[in-house]
C-alpha atoms as a PDB file:
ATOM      1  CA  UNK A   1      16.180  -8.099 -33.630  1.00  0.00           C
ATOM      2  CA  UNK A   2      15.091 -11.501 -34.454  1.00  0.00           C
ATOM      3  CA  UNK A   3      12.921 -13.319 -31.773  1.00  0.00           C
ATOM      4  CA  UNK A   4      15.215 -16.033 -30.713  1.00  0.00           C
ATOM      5  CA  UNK A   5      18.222 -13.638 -30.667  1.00  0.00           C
ATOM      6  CA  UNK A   6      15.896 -11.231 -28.141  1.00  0.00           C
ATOM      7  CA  UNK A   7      14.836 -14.493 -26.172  1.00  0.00           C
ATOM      8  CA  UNK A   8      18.269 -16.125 -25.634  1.00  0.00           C
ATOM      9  CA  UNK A   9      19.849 -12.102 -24.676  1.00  0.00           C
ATOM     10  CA  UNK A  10      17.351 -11.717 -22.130  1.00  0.00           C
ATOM     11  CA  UNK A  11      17.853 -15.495 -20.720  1.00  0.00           C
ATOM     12  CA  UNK A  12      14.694 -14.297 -18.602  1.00  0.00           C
ATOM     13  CA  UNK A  13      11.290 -16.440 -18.591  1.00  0.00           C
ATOM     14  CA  UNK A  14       9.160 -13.770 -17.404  1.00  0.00           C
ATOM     15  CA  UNK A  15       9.948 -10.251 -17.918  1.00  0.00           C
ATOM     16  CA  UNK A  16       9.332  -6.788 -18.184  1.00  0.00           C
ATOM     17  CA  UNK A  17       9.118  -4.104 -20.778  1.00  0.00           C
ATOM     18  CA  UNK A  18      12.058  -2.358 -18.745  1.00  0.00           C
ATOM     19  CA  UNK A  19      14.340  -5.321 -18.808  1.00  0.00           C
ATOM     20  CA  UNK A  20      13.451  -5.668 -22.161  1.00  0.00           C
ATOM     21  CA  UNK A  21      14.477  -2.206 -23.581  1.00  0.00           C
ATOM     22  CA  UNK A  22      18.098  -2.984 -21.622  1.00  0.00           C
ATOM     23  CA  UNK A  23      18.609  -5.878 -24.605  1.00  0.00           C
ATOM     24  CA  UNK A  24      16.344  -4.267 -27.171  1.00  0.00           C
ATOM     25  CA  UNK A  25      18.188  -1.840 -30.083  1.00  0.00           C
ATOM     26  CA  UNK A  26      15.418  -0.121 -31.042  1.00  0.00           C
ATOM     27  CA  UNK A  27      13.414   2.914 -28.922  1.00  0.00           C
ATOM     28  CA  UNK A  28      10.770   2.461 -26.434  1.00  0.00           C
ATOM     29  CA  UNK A  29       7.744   2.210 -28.976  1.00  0.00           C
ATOM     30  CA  UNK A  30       9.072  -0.084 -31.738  1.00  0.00           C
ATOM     31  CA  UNK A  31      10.053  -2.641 -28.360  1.00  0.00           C
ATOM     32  CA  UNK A  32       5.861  -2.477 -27.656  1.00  0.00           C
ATOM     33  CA  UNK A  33       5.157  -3.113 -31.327  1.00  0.00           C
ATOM     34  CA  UNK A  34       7.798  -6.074 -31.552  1.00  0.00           C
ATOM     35  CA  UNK A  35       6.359  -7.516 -28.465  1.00  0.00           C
ATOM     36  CA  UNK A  36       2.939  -7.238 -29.557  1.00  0.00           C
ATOM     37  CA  UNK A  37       3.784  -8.637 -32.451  1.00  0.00           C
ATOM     38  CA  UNK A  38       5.484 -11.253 -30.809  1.00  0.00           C
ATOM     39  CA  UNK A  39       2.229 -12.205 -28.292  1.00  0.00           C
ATOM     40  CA  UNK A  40      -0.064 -12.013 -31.497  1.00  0.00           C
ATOM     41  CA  UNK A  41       2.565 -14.810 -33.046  1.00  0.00           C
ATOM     42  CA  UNK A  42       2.144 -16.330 -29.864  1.00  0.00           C
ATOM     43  CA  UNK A  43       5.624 -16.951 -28.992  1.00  0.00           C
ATOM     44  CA  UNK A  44       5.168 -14.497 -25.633  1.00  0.00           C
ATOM     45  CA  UNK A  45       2.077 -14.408 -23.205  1.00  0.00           C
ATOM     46  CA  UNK A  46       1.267 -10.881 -21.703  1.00  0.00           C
ATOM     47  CA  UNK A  47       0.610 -11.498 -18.273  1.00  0.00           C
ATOM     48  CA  UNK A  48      -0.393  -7.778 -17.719  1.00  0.00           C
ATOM     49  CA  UNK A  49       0.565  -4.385 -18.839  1.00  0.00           C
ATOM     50  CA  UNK A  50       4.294  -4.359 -19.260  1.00  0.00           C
ATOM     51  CA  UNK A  51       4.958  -8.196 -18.387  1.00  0.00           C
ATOM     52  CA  UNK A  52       5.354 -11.129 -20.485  1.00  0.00           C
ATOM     53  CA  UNK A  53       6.591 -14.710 -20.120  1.00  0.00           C
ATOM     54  CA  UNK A  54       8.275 -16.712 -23.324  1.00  0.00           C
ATOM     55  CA  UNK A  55       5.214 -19.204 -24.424  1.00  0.00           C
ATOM     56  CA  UNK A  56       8.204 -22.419 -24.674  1.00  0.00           C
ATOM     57  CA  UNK A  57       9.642 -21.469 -20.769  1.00  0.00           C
ATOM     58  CA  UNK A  58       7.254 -23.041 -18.354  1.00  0.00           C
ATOM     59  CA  UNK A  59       6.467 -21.242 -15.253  1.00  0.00           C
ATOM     60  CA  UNK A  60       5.114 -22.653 -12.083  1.00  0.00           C
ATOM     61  CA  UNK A  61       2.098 -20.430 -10.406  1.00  0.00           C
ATOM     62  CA  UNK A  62       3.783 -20.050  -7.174  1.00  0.00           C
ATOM     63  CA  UNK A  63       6.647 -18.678  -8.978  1.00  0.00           C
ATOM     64  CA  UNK A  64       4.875 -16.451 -11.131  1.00  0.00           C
ATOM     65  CA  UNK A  65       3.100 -14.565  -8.563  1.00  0.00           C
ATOM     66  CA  UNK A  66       6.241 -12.937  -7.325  1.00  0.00           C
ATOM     67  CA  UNK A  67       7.097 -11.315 -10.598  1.00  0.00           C
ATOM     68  CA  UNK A  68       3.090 -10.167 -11.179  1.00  0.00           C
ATOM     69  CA  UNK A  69       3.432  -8.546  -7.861  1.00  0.00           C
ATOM     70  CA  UNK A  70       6.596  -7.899  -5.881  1.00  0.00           C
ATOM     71  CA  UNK A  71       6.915  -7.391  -2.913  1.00  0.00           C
ATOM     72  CA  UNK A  72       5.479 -10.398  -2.165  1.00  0.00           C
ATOM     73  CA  UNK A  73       5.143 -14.209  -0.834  1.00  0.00           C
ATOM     74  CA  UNK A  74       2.972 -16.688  -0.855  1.00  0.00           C
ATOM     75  CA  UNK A  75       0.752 -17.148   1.979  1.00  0.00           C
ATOM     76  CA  UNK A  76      -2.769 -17.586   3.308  1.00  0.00           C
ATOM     77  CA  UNK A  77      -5.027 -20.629   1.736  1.00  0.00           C
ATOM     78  CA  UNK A  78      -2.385 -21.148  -0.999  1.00  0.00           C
ATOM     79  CA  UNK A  79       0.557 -21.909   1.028  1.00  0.00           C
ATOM     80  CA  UNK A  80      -1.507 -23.566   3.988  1.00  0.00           C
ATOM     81  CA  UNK A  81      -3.039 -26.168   1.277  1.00  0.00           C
ATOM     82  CA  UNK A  82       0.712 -26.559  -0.098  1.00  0.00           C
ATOM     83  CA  UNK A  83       2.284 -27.454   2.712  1.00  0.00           C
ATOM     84  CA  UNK A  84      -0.567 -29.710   4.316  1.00  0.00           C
ATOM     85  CA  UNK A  85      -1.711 -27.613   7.032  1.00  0.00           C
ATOM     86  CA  UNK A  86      -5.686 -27.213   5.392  1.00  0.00           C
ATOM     87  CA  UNK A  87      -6.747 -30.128   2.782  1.00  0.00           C
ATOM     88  CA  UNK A  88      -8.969 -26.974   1.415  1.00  0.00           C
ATOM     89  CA  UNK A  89      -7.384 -25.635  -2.335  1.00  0.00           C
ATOM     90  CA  UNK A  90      -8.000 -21.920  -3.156  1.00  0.00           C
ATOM     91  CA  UNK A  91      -8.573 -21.429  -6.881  1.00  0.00           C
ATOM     92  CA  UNK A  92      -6.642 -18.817  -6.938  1.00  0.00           C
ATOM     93  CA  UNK A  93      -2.766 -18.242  -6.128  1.00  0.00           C
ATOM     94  CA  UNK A  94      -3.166 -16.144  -2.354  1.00  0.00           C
ATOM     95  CA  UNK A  95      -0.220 -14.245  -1.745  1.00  0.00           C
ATOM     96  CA  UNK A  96       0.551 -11.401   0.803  1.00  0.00           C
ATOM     97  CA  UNK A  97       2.479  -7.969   0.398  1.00  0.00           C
ATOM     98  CA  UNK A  98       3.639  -5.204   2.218  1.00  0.00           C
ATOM     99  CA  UNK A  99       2.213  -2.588  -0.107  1.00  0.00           C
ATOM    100  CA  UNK A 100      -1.935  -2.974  -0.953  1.00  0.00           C
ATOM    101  CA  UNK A 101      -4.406  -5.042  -2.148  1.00  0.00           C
ATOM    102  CA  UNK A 102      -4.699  -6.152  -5.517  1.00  0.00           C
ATOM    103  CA  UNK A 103      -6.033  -8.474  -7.754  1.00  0.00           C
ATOM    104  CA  UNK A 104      -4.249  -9.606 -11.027  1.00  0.00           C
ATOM    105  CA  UNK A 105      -6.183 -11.790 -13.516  1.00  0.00           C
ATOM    106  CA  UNK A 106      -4.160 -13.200 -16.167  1.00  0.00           C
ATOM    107  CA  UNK A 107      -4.323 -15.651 -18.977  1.00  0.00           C
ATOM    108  CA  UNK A 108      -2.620 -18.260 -16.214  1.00  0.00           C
ATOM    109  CA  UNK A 109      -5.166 -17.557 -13.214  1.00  0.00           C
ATOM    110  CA  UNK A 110      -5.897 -15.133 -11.129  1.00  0.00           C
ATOM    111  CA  UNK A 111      -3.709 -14.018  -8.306  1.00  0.00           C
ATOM    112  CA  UNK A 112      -4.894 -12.416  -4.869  1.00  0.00           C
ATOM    113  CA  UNK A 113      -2.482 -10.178  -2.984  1.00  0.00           C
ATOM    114  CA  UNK A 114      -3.546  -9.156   0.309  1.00  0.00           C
ATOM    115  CA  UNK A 115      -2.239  -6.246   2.127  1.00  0.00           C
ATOM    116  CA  UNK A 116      -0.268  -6.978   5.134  1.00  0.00           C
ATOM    117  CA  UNK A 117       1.459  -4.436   7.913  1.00  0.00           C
ATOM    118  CA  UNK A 118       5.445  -3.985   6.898  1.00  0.00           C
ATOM    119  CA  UNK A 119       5.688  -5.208  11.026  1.00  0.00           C
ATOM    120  CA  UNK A 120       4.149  -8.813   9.788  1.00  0.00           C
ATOM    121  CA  UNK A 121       6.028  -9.243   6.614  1.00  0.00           C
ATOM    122  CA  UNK A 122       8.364 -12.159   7.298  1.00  0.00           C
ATOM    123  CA  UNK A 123       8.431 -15.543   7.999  1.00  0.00           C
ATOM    124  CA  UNK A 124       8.939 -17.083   4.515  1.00  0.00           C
ATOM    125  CA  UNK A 125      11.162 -19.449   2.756  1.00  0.00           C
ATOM    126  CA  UNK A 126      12.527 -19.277  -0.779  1.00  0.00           C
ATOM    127  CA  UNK A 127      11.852 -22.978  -3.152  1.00  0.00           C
ATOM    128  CA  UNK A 128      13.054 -23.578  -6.143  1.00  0.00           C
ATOM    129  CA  UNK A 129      10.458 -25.061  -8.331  1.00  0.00           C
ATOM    130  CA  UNK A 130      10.429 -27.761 -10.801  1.00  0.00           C
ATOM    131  CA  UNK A 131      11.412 -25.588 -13.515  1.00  0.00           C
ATOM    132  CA  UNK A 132      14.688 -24.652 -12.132  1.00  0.00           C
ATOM    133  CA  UNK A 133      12.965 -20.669 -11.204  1.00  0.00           C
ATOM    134  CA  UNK A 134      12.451 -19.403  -6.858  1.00  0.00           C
ATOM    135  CA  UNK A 135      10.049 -18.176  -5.227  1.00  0.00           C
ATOM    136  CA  UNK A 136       8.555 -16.948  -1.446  1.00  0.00           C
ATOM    137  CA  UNK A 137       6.343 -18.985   0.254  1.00  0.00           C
ATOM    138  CA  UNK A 138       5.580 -18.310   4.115  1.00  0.00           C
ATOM    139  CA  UNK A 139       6.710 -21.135   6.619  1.00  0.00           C
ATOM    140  CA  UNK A 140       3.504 -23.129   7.539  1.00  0.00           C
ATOM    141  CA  UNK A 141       3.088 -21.335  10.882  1.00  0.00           C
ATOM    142  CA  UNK A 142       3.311 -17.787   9.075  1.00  0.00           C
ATOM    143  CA  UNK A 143       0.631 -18.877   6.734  1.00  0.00           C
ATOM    144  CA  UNK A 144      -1.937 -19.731   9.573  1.00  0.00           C
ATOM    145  CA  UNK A 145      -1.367 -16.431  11.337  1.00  0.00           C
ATOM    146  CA  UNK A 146      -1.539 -14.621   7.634  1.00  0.00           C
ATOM    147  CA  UNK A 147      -4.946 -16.277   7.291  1.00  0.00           C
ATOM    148  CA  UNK A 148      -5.698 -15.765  10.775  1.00  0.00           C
ATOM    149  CA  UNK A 149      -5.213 -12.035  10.736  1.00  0.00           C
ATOM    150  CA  UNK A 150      -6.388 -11.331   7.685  1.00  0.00           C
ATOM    151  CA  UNK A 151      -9.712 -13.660   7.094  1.00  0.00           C
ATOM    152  CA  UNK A 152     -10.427 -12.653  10.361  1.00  0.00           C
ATOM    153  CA  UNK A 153     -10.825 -16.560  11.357  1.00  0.00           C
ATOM    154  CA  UNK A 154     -12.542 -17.184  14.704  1.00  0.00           C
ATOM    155  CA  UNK A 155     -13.424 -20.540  15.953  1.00  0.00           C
ATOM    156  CA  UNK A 156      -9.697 -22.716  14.489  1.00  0.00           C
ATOM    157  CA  UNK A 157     -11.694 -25.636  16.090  1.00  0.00           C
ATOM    158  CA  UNK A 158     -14.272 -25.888  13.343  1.00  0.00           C
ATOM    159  CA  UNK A 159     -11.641 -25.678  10.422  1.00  0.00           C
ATOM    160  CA  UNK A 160      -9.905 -28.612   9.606  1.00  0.00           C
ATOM    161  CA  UNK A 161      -6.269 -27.413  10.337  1.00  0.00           C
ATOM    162  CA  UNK A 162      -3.686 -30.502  10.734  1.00  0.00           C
ATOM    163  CA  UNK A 163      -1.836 -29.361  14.438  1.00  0.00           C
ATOM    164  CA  UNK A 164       1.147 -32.385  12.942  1.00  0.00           C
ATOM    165  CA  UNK A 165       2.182 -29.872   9.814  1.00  0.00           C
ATOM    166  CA  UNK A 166       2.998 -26.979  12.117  1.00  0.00           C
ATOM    167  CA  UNK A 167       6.004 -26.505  15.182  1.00  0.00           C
ATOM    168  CA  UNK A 168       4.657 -25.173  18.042  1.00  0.00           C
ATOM    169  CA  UNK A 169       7.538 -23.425  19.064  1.00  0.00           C
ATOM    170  CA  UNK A 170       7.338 -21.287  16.205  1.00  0.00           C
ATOM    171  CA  UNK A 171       4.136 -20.525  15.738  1.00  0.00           C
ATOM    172  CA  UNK A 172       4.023 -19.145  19.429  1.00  0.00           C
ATOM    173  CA  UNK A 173       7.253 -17.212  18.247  1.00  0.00           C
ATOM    174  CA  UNK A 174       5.553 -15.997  15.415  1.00  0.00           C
ATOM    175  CA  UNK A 175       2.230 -15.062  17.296  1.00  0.00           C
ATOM    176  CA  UNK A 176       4.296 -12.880  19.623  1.00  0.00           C
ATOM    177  CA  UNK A 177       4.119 -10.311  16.812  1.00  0.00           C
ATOM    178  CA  UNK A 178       0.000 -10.480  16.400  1.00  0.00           C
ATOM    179  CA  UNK A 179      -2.560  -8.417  18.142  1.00  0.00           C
ATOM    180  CA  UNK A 180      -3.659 -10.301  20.990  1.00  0.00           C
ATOM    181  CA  UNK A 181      -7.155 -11.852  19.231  1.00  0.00           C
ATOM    182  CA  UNK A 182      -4.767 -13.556  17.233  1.00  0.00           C
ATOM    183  CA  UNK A 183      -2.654 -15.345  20.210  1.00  0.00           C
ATOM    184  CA  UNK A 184      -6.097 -16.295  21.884  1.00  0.00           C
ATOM    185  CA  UNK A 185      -6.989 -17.807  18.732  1.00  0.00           C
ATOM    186  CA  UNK A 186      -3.780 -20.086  18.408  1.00  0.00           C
ATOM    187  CA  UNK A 187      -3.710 -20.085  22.092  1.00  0.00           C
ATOM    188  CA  UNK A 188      -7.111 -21.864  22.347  1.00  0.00           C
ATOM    189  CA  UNK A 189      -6.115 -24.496  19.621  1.00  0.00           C
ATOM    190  CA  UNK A 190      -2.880 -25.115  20.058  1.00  0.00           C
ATOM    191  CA  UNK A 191      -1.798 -24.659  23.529  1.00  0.00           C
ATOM    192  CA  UNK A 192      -4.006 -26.206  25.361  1.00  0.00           C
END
């Protein structure tokens, strides 16, 4: 199978070796050879072991942290410096999942995935981003009690978190769910 015939049957711009081997007519091993090949050629980028993007299909970082580790959404310093809540930027893509901890370093960046219980996975949004593709980012007020609960913050008051980029009513919603450190903490900041 001729490269562009593979690329425009898969009509993927990230994908695995699974999805792959759907498309592919040859067996398992001459699909890791031909995509090796491929990478070496430089018309794919492994992203890790069994995942590659096309080199000519942009991808957006946000977007390409759900396919390096699903379940998952964006959260944390990422999504809080996205959406104007902290003027801080992480320099790496944080994201949260249900599942463990994990750190993926790729040719693109490195991308943080912090464990979080099943009971606090919610409270995201899909976006489409500028290359047409989705992904999960947590609502602003999700983010701060992500990066609350899990860099145990103490102390909001000496962070520079901007109160105007967040609704109240749903970040006390939202803090319902949190142990109670975690209500004191917005409770002292926000509800004053």
């Amino acid at each position: 199978m001729r490269f562009k015939e593979f690329q425009k049957a898969l009509a993927l711009p990230v994908f695995t070796t699974t999805q792959a081997q759907k498309i592919y007519s040859g067996g398992s091993v001459e699909l890791l050879i031909q995509l090796s090949r491929w990478a070496k050629r430089g018309e794919l980028v492994r992203l890790k072991q069994g995942l590659y993007q096309f080199s000519d299909q942009p991808v957006d970082e946000l977007t390409l942290a759900g396919y390096l580790y699903p379940p998952s959404y964006i959260s944390l310093e990422t999504a809080l410096n996205n959406q104007g809540v902290i003027p801080d930027i992480s320099l790496n893509i944080t994201s949260v999942s249900p599942t463990t901890t994990k750190t993926i370093k790729t040719v693109k960046g490195n991308f943080l995935y912090s464990k979080i219980q099943p009971s606090f996975y919610f409270g995201w949004q899909t976006v489409k981003d500028a290359n047409g593709f989705y992904y999960q980012i947590a609502l602003p007020e999700k983010a701060l009690l992500d990066w609350i609960y899990l860099r145990k913050i103490k102390g909001l008051g000496s962070h520079r978190v901007n109160p105007a980029a967040l609704k109240k009513t749903r970040l006390n919603q939202f803090a319902q769910t949190y142990p109670q450190w975690v209500r004191k903490e917005i409770n002292e900041q926000f509800n004053r």
